[in-house]
C-alpha atoms as a PDB file:
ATOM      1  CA  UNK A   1      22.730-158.250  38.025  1.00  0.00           C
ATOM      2  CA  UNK A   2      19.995-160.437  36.824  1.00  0.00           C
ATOM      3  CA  UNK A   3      17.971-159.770  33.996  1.00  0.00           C
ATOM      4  CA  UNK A   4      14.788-161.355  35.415  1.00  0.00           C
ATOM      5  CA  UNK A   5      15.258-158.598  37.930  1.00  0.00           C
ATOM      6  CA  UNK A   6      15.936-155.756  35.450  1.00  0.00           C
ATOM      7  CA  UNK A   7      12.471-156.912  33.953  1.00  0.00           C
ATOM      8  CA  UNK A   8      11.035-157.395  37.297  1.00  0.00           C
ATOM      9  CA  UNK A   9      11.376-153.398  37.509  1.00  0.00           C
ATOM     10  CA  UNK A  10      10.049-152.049  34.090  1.00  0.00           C
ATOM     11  CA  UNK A  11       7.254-154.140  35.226  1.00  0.00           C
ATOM     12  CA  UNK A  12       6.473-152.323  38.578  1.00  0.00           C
ATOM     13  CA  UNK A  13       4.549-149.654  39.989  1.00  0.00           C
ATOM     14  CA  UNK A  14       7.629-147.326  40.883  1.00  0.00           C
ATOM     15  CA  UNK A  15       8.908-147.986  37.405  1.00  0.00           C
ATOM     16  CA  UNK A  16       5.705-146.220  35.776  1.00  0.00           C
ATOM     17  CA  UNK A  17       5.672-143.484  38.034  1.00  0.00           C
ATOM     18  CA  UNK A  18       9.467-142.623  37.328  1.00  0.00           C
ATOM     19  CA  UNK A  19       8.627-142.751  34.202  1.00  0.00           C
ATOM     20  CA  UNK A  20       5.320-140.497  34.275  1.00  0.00           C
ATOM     21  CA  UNK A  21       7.418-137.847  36.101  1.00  0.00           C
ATOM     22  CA  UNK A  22       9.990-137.692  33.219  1.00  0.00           C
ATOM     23  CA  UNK A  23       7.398-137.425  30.382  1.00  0.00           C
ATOM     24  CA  UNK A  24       5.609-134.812  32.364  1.00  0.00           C
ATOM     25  CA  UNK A  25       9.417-133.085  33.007  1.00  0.00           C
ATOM     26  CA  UNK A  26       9.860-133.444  29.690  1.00  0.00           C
ATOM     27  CA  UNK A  27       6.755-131.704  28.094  1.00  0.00           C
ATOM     28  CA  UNK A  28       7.287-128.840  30.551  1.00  0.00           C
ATOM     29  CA  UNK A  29      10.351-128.169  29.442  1.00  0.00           C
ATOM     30  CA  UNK A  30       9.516-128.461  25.735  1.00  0.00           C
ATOM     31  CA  UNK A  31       6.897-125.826  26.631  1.00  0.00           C
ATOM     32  CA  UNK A  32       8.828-123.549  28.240  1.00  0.00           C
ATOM     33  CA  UNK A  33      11.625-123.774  25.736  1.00  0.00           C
ATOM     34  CA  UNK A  34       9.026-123.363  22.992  1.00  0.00           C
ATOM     35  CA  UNK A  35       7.522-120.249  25.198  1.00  0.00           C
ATOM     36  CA  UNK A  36      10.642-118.820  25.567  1.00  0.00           C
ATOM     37  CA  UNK A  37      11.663-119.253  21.347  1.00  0.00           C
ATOM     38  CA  UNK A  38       8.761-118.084  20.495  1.00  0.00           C
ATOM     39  CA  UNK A  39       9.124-114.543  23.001  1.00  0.00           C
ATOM     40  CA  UNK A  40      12.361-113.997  21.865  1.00  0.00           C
ATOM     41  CA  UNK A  41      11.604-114.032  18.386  1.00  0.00           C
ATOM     42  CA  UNK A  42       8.830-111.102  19.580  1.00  0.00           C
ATOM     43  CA  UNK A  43      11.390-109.219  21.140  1.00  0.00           C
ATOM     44  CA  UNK A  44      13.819-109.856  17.845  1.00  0.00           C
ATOM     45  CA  UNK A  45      11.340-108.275  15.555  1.00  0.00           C
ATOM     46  CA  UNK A  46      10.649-105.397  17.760  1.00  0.00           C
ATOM     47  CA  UNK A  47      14.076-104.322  18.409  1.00  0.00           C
ATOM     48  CA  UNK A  48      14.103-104.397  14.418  1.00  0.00           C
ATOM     49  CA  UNK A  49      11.420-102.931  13.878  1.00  0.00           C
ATOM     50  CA  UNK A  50      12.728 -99.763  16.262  1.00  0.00           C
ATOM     51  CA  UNK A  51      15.912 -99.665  14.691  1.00  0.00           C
ATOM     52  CA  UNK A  52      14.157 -99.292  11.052  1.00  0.00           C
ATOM     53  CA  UNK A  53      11.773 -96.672  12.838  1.00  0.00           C
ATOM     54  CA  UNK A  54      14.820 -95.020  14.322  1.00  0.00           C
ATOM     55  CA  UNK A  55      16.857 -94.661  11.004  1.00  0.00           C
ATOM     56  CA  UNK A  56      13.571 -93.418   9.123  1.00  0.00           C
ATOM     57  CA  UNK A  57      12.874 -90.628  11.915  1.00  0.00           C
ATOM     58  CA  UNK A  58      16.981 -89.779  11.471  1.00  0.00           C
ATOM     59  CA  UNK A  59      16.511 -89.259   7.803  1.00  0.00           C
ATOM     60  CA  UNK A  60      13.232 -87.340   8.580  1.00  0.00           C
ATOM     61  CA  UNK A  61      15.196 -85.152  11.098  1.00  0.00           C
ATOM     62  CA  UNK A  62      17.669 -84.439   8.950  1.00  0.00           C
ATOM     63  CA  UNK A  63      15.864 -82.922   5.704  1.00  0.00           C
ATOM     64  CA  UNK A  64      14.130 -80.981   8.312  1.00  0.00           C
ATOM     65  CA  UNK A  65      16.869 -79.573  10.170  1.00  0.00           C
ATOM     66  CA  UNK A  66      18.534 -78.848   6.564  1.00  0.00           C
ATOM     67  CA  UNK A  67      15.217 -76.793   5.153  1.00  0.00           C
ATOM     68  CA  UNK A  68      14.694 -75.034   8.326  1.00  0.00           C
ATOM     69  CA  UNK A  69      18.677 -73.716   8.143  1.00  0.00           C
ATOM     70  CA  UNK A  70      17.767 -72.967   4.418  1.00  0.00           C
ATOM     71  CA  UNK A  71      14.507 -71.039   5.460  1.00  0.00           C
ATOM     72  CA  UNK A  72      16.764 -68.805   8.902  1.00  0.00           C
ATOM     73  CA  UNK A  73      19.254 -68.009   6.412  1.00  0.00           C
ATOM     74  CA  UNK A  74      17.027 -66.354   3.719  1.00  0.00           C
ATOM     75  CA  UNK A  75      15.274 -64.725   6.575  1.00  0.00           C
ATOM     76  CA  UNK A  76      18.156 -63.160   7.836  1.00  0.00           C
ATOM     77  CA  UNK A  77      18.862 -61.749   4.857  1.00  0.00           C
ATOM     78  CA  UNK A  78      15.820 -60.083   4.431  1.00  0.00           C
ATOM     79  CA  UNK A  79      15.430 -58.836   7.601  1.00  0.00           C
ATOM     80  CA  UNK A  80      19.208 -56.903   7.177  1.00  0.00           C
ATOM     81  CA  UNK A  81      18.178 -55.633   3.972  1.00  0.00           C
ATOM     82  CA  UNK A  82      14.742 -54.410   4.784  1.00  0.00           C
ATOM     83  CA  UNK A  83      16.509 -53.021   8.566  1.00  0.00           C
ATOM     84  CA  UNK A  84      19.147 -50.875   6.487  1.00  0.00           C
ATOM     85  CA  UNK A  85      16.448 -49.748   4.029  1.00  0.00           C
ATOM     86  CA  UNK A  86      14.629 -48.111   7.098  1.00  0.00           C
ATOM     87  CA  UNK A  87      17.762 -46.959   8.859  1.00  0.00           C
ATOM     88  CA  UNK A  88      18.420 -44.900   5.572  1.00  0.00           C
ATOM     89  CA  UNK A  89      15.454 -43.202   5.709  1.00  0.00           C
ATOM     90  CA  UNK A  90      14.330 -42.730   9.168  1.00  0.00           C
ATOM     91  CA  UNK A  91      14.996 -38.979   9.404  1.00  0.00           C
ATOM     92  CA  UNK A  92      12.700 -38.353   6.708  1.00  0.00           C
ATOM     93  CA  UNK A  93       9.890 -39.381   8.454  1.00  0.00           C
ATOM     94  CA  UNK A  94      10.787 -37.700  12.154  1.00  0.00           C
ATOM     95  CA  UNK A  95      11.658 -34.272  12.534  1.00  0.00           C
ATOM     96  CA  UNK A  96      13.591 -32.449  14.844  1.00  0.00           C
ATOM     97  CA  UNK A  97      10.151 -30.409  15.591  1.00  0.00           C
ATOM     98  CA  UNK A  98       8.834 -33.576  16.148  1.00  0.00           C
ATOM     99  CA  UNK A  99      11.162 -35.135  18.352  1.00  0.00           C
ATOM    100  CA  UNK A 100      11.636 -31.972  20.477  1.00  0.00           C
ATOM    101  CA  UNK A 101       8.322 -32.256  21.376  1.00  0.00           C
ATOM    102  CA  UNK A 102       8.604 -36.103  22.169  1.00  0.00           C
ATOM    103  CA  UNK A 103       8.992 -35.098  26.157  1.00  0.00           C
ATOM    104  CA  UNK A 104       9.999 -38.659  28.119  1.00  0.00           C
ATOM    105  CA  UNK A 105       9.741 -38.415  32.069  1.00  0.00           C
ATOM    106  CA  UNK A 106      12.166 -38.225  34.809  1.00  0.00           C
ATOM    107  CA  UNK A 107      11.683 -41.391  36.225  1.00  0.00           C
ATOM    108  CA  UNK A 108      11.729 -43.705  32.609  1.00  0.00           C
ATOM    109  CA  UNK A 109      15.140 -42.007  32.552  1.00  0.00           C
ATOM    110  CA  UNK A 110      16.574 -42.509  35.746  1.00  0.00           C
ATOM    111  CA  UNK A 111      15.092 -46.352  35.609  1.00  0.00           C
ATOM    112  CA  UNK A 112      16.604 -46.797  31.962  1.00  0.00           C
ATOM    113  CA  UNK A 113      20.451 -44.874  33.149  1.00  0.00           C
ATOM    114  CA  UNK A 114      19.957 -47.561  36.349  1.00  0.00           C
ATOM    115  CA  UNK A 115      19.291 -50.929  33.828  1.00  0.00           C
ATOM    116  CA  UNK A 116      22.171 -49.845  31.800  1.00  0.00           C
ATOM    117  CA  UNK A 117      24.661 -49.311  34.866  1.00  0.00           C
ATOM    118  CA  UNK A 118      22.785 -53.189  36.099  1.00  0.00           C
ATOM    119  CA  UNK A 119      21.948 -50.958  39.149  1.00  0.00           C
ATOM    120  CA  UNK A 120      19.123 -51.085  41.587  1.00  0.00           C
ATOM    121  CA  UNK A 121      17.099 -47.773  42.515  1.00  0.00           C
ATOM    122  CA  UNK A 122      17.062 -46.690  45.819  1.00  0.00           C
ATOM    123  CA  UNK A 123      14.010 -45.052  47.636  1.00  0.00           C
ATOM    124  CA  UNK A 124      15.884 -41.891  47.595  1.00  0.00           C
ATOM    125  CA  UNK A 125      15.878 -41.383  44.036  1.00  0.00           C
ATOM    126  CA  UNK A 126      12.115 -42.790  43.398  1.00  0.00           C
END
């Protein structure tokens, strides 16, 4: 090879636009790569900023769930002790008179004997 004609070529027209479509390869790519750094350090700092949101809402859930356990448990206490407080004393409040006057009708019967025995009433017995 001579080096007159490697200097020939730097010198031409084909040379330059080679080179022009390089540069301009170049810079794209150095966009694109900057683009794509720059979107992935986006993404990066949302996924950690869910995660952080995710633990705090975990914490959150669980000193809820704990006080509302706290809070069933006292209420089913009271609700046994005030239920066998009433049960105690129910027959002081209705009498026998009082009761034997309570008349309930035929049909509430039959349709409450029928729900019990998961039975359905026929037309016959309406």
């Amino acid at each position: 090879m001579n080096p007159l004609a490697i200097l020939t070529f730097l010198k031409s027209e084909l040379f330059k636009y080679i080179a022009g479509v390089i540069l301009v390869a170049a810079i794209v790519f150095a966009i694109y790569h900057a683009g794509e750094t720059h979107v992935q350090t986006k993404w990066n700092a949302s996924i950690a900023a869910a995660e952080k949101a995710k633990l705090e809402l975990k914490v959150k859930e669980d000193k809820v769930t704990s006080n509302t356990e706290i809070k069933y448990v006292d209420r089913v206490k009271t609700i046994t002790v005030k239920g066998a407080t009433q049960i105690q004393y129910i027959d002081r409040y209705i009498t026998r008179e009082a009761d034997a006057g309570c008349v309930i009708p035929k049909n509430v019967i039959m349709m409450h004997d029928s729900a019990i025995a998961d039975s359905i009433l026929s037309e016959d017995t309406k």
